[in-house]
PDB file of N, CA and C in Angstrom:
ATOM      1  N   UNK A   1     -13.282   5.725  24.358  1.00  0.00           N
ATOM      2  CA  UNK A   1     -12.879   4.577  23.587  1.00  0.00           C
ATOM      3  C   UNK A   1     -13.204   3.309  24.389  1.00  0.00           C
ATOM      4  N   UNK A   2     -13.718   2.409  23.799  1.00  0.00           N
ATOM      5  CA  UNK A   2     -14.185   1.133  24.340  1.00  0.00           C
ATOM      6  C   UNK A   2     -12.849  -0.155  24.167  1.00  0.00           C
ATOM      7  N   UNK A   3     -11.592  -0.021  24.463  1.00  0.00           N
ATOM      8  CA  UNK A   3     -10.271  -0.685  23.722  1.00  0.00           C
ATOM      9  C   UNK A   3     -10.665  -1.828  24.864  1.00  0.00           C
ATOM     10  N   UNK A   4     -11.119  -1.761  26.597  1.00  0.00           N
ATOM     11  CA  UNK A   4     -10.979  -2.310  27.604  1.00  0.00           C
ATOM     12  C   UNK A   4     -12.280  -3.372  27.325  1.00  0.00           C
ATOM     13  N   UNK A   5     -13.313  -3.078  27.141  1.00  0.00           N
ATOM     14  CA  UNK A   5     -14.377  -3.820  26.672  1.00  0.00           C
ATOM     15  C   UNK A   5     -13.748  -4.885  25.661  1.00  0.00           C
ATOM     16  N   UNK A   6     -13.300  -4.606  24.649  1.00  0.00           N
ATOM     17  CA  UNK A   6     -12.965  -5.998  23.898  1.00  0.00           C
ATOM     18  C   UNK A   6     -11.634  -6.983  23.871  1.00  0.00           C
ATOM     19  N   UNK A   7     -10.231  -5.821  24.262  1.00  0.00           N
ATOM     20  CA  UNK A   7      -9.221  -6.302  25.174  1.00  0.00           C
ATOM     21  C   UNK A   7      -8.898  -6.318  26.618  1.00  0.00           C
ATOM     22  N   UNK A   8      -9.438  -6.485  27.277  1.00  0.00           N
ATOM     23  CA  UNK A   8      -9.490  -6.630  28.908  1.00  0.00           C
ATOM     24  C   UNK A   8      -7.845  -6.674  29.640  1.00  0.00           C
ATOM     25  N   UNK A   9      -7.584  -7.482  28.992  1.00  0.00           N
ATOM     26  CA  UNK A   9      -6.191  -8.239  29.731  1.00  0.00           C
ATOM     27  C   UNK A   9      -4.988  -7.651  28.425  1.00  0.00           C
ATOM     28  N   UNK A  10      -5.300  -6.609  27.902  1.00  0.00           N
ATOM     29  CA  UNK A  10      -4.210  -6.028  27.053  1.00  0.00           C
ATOM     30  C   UNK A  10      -3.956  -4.614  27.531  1.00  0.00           C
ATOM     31  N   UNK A  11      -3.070  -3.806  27.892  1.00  0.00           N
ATOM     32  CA  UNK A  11      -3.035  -2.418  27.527  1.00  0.00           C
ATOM     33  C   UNK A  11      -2.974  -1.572  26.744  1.00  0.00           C
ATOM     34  N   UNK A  12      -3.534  -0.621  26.085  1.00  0.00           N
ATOM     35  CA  UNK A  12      -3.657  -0.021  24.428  1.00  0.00           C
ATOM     36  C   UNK A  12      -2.108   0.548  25.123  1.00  0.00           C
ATOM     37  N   UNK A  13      -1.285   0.481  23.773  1.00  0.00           N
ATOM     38  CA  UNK A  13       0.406   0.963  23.917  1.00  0.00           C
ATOM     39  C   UNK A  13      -0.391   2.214  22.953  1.00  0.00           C
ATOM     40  N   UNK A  14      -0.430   2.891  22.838  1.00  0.00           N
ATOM     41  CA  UNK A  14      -0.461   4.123  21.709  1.00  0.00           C
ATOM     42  C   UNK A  14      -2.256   4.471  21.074  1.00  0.00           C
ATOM     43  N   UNK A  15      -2.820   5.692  20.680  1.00  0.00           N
ATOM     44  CA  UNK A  15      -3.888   5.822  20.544  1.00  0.00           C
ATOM     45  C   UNK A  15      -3.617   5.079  18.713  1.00  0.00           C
ATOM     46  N   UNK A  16      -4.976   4.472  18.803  1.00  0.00           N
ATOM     47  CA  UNK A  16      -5.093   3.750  16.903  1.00  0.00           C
ATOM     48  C   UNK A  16      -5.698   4.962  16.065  1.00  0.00           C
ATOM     49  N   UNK A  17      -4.592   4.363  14.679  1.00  0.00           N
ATOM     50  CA  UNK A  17      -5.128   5.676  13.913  1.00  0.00           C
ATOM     51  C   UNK A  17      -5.430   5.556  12.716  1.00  0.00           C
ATOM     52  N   UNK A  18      -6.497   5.961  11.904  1.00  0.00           N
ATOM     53  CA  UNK A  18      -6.776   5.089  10.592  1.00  0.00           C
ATOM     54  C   UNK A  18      -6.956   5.977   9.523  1.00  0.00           C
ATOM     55  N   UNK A  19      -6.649   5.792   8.060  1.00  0.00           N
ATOM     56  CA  UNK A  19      -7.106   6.028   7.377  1.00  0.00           C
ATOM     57  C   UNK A  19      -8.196   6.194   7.098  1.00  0.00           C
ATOM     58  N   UNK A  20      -8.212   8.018   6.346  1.00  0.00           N
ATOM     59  CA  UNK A  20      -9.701   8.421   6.277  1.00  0.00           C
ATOM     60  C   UNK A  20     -10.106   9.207   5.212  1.00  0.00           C
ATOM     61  N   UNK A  21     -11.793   9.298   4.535  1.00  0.00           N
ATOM     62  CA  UNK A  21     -11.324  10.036   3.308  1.00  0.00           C
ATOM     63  C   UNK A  21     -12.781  11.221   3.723  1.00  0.00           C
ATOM     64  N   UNK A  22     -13.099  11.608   3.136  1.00  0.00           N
ATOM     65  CA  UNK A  22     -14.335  12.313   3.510  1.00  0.00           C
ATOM     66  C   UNK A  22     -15.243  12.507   2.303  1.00  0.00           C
ATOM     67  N   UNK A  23     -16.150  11.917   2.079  1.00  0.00           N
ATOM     68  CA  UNK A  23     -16.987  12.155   0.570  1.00  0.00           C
ATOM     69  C   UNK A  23     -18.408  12.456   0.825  1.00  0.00           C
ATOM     70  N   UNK A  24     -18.677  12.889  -0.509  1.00  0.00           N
ATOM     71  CA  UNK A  24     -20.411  13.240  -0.307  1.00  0.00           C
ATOM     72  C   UNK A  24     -20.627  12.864  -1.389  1.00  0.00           C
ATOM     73  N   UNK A  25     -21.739  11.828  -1.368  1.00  0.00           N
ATOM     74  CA  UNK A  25     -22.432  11.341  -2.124  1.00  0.00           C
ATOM     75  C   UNK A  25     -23.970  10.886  -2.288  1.00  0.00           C
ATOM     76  N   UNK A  26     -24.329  11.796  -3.920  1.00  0.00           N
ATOM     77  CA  UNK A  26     -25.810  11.752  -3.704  1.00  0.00           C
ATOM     78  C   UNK A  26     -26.767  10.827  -3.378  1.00  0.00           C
ATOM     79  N   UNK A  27     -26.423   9.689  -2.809  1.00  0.00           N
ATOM     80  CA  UNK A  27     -27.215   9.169  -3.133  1.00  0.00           C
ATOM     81  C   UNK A  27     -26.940   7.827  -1.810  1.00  0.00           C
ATOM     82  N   UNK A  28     -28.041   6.842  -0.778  1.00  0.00           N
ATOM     83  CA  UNK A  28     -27.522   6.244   0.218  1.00  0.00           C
ATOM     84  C   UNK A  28     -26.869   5.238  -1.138  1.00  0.00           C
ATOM     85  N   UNK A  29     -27.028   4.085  -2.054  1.00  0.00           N
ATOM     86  CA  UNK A  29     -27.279   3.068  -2.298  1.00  0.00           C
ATOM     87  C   UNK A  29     -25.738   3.259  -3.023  1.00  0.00           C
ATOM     88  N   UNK A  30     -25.047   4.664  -3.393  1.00  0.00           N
ATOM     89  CA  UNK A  30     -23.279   4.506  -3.564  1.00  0.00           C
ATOM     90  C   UNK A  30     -22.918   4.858  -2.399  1.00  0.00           C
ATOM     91  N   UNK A  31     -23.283   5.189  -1.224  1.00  0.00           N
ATOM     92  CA  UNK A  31     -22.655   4.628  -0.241  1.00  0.00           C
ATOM     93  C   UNK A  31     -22.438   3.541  -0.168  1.00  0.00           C
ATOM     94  N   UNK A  32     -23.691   2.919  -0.031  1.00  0.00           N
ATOM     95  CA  UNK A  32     -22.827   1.310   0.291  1.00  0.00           C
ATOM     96  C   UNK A  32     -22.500   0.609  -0.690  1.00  0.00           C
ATOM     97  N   UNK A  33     -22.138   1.206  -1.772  1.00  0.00           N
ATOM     98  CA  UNK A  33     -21.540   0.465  -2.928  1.00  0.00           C
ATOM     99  C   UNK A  33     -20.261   0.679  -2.548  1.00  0.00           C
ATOM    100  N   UNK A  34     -19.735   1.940  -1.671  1.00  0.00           N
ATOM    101  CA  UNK A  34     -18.728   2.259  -1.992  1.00  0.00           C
ATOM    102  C   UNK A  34     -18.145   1.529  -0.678  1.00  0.00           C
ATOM    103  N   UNK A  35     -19.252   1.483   0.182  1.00  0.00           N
ATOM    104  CA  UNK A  35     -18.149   0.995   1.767  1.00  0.00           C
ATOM    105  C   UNK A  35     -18.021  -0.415   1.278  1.00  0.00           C
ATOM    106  N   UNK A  36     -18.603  -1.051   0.801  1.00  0.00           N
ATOM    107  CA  UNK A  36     -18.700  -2.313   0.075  1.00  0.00           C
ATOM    108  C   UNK A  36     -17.729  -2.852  -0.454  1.00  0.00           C
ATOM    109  N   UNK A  37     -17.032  -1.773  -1.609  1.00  0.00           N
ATOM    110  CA  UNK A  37     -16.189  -1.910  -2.039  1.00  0.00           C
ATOM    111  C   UNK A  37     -14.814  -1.822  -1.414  1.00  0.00           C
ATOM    112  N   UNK A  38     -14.755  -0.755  -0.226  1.00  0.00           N
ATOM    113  CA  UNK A  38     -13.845  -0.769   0.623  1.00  0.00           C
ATOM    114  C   UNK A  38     -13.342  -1.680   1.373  1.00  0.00           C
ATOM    115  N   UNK A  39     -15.025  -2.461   1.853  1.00  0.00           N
ATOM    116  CA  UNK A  39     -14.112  -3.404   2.754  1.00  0.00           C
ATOM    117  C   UNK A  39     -13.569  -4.635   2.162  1.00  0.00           C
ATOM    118  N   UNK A  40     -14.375  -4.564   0.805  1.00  0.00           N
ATOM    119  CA  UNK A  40     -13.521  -5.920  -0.082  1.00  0.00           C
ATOM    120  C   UNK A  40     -12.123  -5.779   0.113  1.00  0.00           C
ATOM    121  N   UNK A  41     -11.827  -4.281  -0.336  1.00  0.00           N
ATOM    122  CA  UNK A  41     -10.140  -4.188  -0.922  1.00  0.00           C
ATOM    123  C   UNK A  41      -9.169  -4.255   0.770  1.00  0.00           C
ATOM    124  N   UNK A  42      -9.968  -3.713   1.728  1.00  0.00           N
ATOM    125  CA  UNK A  42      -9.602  -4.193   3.021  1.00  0.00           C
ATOM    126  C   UNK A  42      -8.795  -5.726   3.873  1.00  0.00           C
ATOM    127  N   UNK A  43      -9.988  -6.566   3.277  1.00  0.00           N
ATOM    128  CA  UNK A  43      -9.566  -8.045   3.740  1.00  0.00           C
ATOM    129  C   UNK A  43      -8.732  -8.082   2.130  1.00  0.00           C
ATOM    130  N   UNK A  44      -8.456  -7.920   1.297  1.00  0.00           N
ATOM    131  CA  UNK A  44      -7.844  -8.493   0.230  1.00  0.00           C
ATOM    132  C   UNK A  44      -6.214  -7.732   0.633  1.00  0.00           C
ATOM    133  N   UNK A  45      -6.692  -6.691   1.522  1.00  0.00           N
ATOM    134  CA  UNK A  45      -4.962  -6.287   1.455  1.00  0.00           C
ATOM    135  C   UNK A  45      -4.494  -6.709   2.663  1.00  0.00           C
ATOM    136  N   UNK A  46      -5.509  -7.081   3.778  1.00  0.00           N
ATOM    137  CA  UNK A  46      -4.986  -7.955   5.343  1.00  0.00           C
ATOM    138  C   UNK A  46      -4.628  -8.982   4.653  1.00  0.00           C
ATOM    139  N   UNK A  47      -5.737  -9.604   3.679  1.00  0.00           N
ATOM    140  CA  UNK A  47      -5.156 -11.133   3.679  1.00  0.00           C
ATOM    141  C   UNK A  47      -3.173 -11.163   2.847  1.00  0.00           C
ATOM    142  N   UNK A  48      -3.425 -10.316   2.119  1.00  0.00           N
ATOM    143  CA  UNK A  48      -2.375 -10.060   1.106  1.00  0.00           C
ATOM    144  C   UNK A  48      -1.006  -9.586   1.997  1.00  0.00           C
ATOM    145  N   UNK A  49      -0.958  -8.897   3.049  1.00  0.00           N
ATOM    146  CA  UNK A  49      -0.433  -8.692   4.298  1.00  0.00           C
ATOM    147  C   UNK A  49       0.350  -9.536   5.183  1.00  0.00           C
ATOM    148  N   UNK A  50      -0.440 -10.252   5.678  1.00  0.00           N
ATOM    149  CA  UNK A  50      -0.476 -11.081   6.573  1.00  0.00           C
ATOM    150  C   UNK A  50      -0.042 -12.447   5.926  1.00  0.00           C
ATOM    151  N   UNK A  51       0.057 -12.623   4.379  1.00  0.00           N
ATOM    152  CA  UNK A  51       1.254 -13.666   3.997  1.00  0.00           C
ATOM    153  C   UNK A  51       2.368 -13.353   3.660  1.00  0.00           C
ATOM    154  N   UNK A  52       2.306 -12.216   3.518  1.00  0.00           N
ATOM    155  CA  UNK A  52       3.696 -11.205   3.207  1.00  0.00           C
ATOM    156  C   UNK A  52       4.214 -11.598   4.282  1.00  0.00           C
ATOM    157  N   UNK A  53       3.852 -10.821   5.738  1.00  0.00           N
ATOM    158  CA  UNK A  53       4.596 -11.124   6.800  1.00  0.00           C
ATOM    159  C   UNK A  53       5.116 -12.258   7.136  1.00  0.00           C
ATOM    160  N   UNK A  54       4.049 -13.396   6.988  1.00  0.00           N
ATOM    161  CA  UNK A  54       4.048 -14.635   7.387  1.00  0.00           C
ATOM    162  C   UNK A  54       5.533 -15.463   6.766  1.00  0.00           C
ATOM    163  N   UNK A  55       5.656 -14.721   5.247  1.00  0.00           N
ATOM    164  CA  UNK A  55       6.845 -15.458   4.612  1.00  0.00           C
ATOM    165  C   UNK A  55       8.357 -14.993   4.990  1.00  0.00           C
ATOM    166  N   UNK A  56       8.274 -14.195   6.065  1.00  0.00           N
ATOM    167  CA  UNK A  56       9.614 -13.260   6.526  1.00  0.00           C
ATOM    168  C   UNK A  56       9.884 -11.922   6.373  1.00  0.00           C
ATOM    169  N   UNK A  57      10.140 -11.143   7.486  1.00  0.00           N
ATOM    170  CA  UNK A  57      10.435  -9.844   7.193  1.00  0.00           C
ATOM    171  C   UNK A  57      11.443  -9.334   6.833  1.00  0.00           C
ATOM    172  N   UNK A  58      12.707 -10.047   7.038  1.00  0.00           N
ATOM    173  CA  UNK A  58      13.489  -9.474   6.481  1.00  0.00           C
ATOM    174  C   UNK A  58      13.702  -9.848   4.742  1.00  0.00           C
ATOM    175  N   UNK A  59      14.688  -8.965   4.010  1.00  0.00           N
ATOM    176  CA  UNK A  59      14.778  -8.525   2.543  1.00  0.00           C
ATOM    177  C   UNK A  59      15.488 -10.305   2.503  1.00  0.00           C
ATOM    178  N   UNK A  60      16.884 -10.674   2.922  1.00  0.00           N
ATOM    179  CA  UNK A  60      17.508 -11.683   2.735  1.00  0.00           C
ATOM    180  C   UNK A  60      16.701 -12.612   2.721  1.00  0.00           C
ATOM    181  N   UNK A  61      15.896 -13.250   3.788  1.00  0.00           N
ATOM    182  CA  UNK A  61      14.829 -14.332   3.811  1.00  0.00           C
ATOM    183  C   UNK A  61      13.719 -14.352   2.616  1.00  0.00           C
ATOM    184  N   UNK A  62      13.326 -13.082   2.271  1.00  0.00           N
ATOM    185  CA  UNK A  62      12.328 -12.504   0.604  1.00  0.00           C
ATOM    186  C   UNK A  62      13.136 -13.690  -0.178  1.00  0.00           C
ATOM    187  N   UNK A  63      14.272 -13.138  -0.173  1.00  0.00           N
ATOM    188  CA  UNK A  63      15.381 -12.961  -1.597  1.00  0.00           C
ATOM    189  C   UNK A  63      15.745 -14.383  -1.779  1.00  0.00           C
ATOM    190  N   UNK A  64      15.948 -15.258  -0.730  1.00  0.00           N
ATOM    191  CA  UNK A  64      15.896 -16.841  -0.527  1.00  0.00           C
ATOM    192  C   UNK A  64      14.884 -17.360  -0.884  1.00  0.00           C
ATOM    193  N   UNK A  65      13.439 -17.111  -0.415  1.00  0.00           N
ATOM    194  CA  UNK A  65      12.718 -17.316  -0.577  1.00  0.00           C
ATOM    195  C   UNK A  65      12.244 -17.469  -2.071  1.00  0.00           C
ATOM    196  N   UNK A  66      12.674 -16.336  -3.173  1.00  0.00           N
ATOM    197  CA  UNK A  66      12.485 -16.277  -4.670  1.00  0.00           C
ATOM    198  C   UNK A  66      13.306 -16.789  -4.894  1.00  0.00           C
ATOM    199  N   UNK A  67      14.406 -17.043  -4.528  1.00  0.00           N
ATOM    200  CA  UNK A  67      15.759 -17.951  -5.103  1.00  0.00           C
ATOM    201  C   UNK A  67      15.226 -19.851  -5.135  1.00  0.00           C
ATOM    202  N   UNK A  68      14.872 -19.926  -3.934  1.00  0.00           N
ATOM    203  CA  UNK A  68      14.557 -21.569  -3.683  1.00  0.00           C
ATOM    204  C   UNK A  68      13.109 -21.958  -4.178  1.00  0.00           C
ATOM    205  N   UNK A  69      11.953 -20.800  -4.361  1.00  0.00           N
ATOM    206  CA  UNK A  69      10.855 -21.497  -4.889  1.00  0.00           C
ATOM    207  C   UNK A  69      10.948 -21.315  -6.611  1.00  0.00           C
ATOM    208  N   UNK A  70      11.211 -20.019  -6.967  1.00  0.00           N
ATOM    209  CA  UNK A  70      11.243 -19.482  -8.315  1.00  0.00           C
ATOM    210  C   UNK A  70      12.323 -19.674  -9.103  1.00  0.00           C
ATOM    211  N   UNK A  71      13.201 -19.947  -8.658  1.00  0.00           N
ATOM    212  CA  UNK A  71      15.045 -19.660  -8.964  1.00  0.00           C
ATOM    213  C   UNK A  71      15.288 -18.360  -9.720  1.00  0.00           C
ATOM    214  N   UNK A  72      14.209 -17.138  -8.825  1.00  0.00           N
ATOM    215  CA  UNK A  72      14.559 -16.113  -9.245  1.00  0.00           C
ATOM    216  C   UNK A  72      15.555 -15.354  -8.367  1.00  0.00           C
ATOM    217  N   UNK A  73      16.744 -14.767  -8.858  1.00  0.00           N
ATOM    218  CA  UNK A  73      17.522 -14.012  -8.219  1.00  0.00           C
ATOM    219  C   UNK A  73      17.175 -12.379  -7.986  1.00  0.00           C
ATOM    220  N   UNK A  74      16.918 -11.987  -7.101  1.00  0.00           N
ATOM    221  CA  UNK A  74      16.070 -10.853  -7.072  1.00  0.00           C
ATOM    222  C   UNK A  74      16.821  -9.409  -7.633  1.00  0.00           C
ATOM    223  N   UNK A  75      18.480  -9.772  -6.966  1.00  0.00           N
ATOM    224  CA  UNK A  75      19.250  -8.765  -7.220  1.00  0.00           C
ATOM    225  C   UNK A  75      19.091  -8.432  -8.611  1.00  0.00           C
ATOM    226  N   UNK A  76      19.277  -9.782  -9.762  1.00  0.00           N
ATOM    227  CA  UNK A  76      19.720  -9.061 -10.665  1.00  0.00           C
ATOM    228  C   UNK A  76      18.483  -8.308 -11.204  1.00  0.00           C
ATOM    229  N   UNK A  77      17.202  -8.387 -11.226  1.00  0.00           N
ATOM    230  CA  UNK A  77      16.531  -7.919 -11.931  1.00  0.00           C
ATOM    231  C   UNK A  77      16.573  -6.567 -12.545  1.00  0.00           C
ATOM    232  N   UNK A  78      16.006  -5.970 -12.863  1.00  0.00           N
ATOM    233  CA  UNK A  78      16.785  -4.202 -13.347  1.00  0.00           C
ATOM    234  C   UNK A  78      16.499  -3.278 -12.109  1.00  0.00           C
ATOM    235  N   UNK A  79      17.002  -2.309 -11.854  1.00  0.00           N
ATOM    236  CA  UNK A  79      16.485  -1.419 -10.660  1.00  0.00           C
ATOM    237  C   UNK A  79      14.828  -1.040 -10.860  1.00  0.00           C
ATOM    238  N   UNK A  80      14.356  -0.923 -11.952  1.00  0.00           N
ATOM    239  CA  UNK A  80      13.091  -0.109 -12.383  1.00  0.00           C
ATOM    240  C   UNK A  80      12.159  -1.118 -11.631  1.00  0.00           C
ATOM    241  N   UNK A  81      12.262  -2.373 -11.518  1.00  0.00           N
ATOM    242  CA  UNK A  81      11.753  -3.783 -11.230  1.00  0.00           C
ATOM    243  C   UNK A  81      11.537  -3.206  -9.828  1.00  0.00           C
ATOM    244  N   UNK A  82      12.931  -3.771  -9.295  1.00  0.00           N
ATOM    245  CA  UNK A  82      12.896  -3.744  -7.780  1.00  0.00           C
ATOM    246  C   UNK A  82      12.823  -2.618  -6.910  1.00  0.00           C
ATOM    247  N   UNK A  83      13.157  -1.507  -7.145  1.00  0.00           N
ATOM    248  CA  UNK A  83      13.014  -0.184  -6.956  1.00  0.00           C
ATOM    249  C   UNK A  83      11.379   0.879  -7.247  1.00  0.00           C
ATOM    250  N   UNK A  84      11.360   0.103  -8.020  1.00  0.00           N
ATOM    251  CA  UNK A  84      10.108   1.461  -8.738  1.00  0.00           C
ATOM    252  C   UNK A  84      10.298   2.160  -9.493  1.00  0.00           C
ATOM    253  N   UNK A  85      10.120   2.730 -10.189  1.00  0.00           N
ATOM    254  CA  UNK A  85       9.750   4.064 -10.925  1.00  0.00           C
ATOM    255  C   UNK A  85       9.283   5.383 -10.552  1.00  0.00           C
ATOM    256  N   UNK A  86       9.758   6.358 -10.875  1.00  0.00           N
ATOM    257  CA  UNK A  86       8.976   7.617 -10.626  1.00  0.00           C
ATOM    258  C   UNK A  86       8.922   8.944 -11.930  1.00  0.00           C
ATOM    259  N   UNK A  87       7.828   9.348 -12.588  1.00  0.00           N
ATOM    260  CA  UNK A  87       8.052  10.626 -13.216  1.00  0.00           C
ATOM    261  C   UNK A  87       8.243  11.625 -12.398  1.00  0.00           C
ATOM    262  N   UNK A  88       8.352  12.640 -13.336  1.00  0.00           N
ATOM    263  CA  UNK A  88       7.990  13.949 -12.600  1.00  0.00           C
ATOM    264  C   UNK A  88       7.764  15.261 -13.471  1.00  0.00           C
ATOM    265  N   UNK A  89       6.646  15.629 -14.157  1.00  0.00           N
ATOM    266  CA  UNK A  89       6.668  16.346 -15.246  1.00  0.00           C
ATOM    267  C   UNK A  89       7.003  18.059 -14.575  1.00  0.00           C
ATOM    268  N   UNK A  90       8.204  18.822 -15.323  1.00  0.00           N
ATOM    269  CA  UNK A  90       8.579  20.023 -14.868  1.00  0.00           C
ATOM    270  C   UNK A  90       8.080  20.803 -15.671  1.00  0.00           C
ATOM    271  N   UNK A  91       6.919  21.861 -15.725  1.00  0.00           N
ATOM    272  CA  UNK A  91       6.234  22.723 -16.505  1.00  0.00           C
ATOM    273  C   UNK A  91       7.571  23.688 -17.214  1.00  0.00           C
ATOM    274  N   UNK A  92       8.303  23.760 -17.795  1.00  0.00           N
ATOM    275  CA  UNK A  92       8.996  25.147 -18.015  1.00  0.00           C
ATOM    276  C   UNK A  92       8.410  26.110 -18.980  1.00  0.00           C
ATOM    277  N   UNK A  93       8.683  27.286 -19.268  1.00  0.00           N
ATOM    278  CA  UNK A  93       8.337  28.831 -19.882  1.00  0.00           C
ATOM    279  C   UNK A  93       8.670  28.481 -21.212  1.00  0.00           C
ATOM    280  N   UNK A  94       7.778  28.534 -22.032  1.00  0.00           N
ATOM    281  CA  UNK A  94       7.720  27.893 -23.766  1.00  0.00           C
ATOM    282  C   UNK A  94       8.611  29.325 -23.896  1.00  0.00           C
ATOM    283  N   UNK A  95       9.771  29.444 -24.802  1.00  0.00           N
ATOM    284  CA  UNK A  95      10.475  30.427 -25.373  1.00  0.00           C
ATOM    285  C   UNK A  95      10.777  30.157 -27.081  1.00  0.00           C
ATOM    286  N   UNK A  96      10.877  31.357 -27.242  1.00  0.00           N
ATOM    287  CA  UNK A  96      10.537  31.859 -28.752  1.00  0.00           C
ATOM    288  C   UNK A  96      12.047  31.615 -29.545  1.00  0.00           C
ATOM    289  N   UNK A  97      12.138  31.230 -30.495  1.00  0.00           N
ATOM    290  CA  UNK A  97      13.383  31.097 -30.844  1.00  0.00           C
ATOM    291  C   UNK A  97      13.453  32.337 -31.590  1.00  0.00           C
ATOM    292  N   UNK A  98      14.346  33.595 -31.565  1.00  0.00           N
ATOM    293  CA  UNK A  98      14.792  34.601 -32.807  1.00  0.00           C
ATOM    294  C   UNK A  98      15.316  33.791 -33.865  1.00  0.00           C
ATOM    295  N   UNK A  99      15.560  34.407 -34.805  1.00  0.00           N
ATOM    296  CA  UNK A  99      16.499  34.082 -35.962  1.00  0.00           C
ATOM    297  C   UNK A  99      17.245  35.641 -35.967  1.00  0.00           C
ATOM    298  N   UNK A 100      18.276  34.928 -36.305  1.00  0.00           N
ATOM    299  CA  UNK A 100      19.475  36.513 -35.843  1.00  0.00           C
ATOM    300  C   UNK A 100      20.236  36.754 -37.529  1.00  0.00           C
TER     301      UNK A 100
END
């Protein structure tokens, strides 16, 4: 690993670890459509990131934050809002109804 070459005066705290996918594709010219496309969504989610952080990490400072620019109150919104959503489809055994 070359970490000393571009940080000199830093010590790596922990080995870096990245997201990875593995594809095959016929062809060079969707490769680089596709790394292309990657690194768009890359800087769009650093940049998207890095104002997140910038506006406070903690939840209370968020929650001020939507209160004093938006005069949105975050609490009340519905849980589905602030929480998320999740399905979960359970396959069960189709059964026959008798008639008795």
């Amino acid at each position: 690993m070359k970490w000393k070459e571009f940080f000199p005066n830093k010590d790596l705290a922990e080995q870096p670890y990245f997201e990875a996918e593995l594809l095959c594709y016929p062809k060079q010219k969707i490769i680089c459509d596709y790394l292309s496309s990657r690194q768009a969504e890359c800087h769009t989610s650093n940049q998207y990131n890095t104002c997140f952080w910038m506006l406070g990490t903690l939840s209370k400072d968020r929650n001020e934050l939507l209160f004093q620019k938006f005069h949105l109150n975050y609490n009340n919104e519905l849980a589905m809002f602030r929480k998320g959503s999740c399905t979960y489809r359970h396959k069960v055994q189709n059964l026959r109804m008798q008639r008795v």
